[in-house]
N, C-alpha and C. Protein backbone atom coordinates (compact mmCIF):
# COMPACT_ATOMS: atom_id res chain seq x y z
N UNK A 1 23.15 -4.74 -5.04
CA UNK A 1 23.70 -4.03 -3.93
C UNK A 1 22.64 -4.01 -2.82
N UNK A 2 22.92 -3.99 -1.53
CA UNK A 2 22.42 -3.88 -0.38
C UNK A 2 22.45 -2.76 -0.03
N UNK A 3 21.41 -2.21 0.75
CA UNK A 3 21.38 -1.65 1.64
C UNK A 3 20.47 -1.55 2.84
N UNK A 4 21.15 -0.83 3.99
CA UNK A 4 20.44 -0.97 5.37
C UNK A 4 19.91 0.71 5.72
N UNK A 5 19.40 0.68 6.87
CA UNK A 5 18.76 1.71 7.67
C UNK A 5 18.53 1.76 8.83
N UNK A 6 18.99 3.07 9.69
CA UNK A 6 18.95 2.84 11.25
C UNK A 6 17.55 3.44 11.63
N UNK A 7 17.01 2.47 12.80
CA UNK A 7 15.71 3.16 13.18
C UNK A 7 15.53 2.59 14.65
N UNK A 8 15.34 4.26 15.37
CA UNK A 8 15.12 4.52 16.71
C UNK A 8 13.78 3.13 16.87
N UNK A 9 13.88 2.67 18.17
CA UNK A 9 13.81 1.37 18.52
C UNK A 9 12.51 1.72 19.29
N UNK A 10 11.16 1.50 18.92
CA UNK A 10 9.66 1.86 19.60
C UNK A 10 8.53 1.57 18.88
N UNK A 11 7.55 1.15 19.47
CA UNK A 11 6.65 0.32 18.98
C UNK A 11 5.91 0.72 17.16
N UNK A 12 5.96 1.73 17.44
CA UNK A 12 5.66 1.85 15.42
C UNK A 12 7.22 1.72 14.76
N UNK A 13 8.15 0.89 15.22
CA UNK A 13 9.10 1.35 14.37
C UNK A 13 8.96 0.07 13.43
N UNK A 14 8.55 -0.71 13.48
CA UNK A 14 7.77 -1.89 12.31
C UNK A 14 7.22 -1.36 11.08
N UNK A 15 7.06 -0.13 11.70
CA UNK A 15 6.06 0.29 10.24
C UNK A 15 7.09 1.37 9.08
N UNK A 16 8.19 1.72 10.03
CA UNK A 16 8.98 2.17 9.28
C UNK A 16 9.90 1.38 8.74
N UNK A 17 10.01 0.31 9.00
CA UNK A 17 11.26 -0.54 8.57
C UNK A 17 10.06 -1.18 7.44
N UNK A 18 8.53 -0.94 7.60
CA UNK A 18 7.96 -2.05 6.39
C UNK A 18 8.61 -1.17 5.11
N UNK A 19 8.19 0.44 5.27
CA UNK A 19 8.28 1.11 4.37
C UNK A 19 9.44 1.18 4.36
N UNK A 20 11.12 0.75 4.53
CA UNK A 20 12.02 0.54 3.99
C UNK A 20 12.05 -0.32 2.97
N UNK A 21 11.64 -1.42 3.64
CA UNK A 21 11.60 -2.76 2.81
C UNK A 21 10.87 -2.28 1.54
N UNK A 22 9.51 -1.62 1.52
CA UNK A 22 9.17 -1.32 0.03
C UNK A 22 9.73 -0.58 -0.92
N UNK A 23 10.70 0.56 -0.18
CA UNK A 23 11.87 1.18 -0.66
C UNK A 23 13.00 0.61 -1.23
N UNK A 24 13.05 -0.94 -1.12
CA UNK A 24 14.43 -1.70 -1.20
C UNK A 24 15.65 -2.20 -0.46
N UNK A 25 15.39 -1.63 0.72
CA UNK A 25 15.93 -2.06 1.61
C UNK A 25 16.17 -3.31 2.17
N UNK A 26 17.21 -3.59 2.50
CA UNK A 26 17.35 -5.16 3.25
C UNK A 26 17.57 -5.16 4.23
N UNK A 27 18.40 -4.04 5.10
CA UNK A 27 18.31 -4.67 6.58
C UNK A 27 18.03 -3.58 7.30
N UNK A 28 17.34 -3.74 8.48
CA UNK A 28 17.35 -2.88 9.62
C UNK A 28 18.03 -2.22 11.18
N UNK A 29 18.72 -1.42 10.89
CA UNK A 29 19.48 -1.61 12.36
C UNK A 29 18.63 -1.11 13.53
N UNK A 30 18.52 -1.47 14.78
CA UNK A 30 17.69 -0.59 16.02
C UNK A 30 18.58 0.01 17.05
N UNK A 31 18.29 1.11 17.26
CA UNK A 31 18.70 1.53 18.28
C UNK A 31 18.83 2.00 19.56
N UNK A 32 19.60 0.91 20.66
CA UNK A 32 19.08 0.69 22.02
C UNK A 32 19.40 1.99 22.61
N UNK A 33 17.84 2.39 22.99
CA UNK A 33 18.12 3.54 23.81
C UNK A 33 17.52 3.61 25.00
N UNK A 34 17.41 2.70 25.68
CA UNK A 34 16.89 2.27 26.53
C UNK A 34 15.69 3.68 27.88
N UNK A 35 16.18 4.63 27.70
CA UNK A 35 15.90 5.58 28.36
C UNK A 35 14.81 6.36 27.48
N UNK A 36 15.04 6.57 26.36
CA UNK A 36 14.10 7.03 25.42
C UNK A 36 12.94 6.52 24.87
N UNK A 37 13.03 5.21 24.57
CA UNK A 37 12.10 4.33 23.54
C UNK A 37 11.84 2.86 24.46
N UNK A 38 11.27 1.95 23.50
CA UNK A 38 10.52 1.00 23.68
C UNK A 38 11.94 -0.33 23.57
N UNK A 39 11.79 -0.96 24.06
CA UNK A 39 13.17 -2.42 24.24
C UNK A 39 13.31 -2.51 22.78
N UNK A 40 14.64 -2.49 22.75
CA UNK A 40 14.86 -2.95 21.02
C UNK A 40 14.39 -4.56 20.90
N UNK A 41 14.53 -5.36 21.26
CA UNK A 41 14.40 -6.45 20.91
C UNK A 41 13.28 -6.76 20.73
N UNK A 42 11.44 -5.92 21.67
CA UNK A 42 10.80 -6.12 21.08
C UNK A 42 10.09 -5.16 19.71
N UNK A 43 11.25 -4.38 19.18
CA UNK A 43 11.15 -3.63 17.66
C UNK A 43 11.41 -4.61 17.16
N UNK A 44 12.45 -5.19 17.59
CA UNK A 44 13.21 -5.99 16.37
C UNK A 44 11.87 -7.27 15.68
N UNK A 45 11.65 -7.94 17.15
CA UNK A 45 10.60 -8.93 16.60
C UNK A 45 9.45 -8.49 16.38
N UNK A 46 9.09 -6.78 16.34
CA UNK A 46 7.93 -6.78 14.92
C UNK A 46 8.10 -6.18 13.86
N UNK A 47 9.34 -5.93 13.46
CA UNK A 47 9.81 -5.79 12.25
C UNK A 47 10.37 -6.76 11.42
N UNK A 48 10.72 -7.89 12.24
CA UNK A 48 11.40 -9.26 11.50
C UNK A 48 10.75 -10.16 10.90
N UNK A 49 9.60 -9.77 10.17
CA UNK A 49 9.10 -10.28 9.09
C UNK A 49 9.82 -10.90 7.80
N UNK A 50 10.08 -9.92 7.28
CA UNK A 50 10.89 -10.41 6.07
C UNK A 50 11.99 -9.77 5.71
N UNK A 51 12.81 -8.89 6.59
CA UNK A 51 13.83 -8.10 6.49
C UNK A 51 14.57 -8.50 7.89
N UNK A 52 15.88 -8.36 7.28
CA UNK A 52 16.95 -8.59 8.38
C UNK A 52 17.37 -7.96 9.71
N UNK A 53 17.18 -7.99 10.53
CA UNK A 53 17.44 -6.83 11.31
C UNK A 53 18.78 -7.33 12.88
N UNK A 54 19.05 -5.74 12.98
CA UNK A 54 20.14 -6.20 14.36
C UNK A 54 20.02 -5.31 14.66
N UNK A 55 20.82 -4.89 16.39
CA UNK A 55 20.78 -4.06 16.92
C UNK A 55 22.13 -3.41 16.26
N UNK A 56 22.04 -1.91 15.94
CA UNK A 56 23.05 -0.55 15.74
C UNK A 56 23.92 -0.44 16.54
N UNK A 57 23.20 -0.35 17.85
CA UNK A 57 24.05 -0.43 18.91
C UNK A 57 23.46 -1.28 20.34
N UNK A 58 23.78 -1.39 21.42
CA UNK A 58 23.54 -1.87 21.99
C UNK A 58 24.52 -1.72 23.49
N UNK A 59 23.77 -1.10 24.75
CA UNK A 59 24.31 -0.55 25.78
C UNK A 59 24.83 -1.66 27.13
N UNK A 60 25.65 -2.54 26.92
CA UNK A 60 25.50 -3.83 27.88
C UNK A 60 25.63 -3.67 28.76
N UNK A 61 25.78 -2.14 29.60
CA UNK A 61 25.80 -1.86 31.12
C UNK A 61 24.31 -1.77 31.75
N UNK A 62 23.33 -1.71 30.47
CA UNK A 62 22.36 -1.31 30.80
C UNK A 62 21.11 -2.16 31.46
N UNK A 63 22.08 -3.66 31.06
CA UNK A 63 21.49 -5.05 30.57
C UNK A 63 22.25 -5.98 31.34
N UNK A 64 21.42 -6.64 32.09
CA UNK A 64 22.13 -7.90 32.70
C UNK A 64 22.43 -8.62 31.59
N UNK A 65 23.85 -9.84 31.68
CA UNK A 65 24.02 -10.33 30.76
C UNK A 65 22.74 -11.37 30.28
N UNK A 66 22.08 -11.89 31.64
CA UNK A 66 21.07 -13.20 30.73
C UNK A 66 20.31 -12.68 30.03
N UNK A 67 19.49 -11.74 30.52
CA UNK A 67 18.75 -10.95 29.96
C UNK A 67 18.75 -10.73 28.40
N UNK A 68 20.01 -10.20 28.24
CA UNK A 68 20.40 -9.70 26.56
C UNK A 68 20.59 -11.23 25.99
N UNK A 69 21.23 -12.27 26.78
CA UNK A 69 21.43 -13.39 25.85
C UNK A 69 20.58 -14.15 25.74
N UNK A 70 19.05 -14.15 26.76
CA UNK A 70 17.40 -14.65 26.28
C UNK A 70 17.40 -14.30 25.23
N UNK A 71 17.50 -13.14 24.68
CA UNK A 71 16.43 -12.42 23.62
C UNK A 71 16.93 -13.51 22.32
């Protein structure tokens, strides 16, 4: 069985998704909060080591489209 975990999207959040992964965890969700925290996308790529990760949610008014479709 799988399971995932949501985690607010900011520069230590790598370190919580490691300690998922040692927990058993397989994937990570982030969450774009653009006003609060650090760019999800760059959580995502320092948590994407060896666990799966995507965005939870994701605000596309917030985001030009190229922008979101670089990442």
């Amino acid at each position: 069985m799988e399971f995932g975990i949501g985690i607010p999207s900011g520069v230590d959040g790598w370190k919580a998704t490691q300690r998922a992964e040692a927990c058993g965890f397989t994937h990570a969700w982030f969450y774009d909060m653009q006003m609060l925290c650090a760019d999800v996308f760059v959580s995502m790529a320092l948590a994407a080591i060896r666990i799966r990760v995507a965005t939870g949610e994701l605000v596309p008014t917030n985001r030009i489209a190229p922008a979101a479709a670089n990442r």
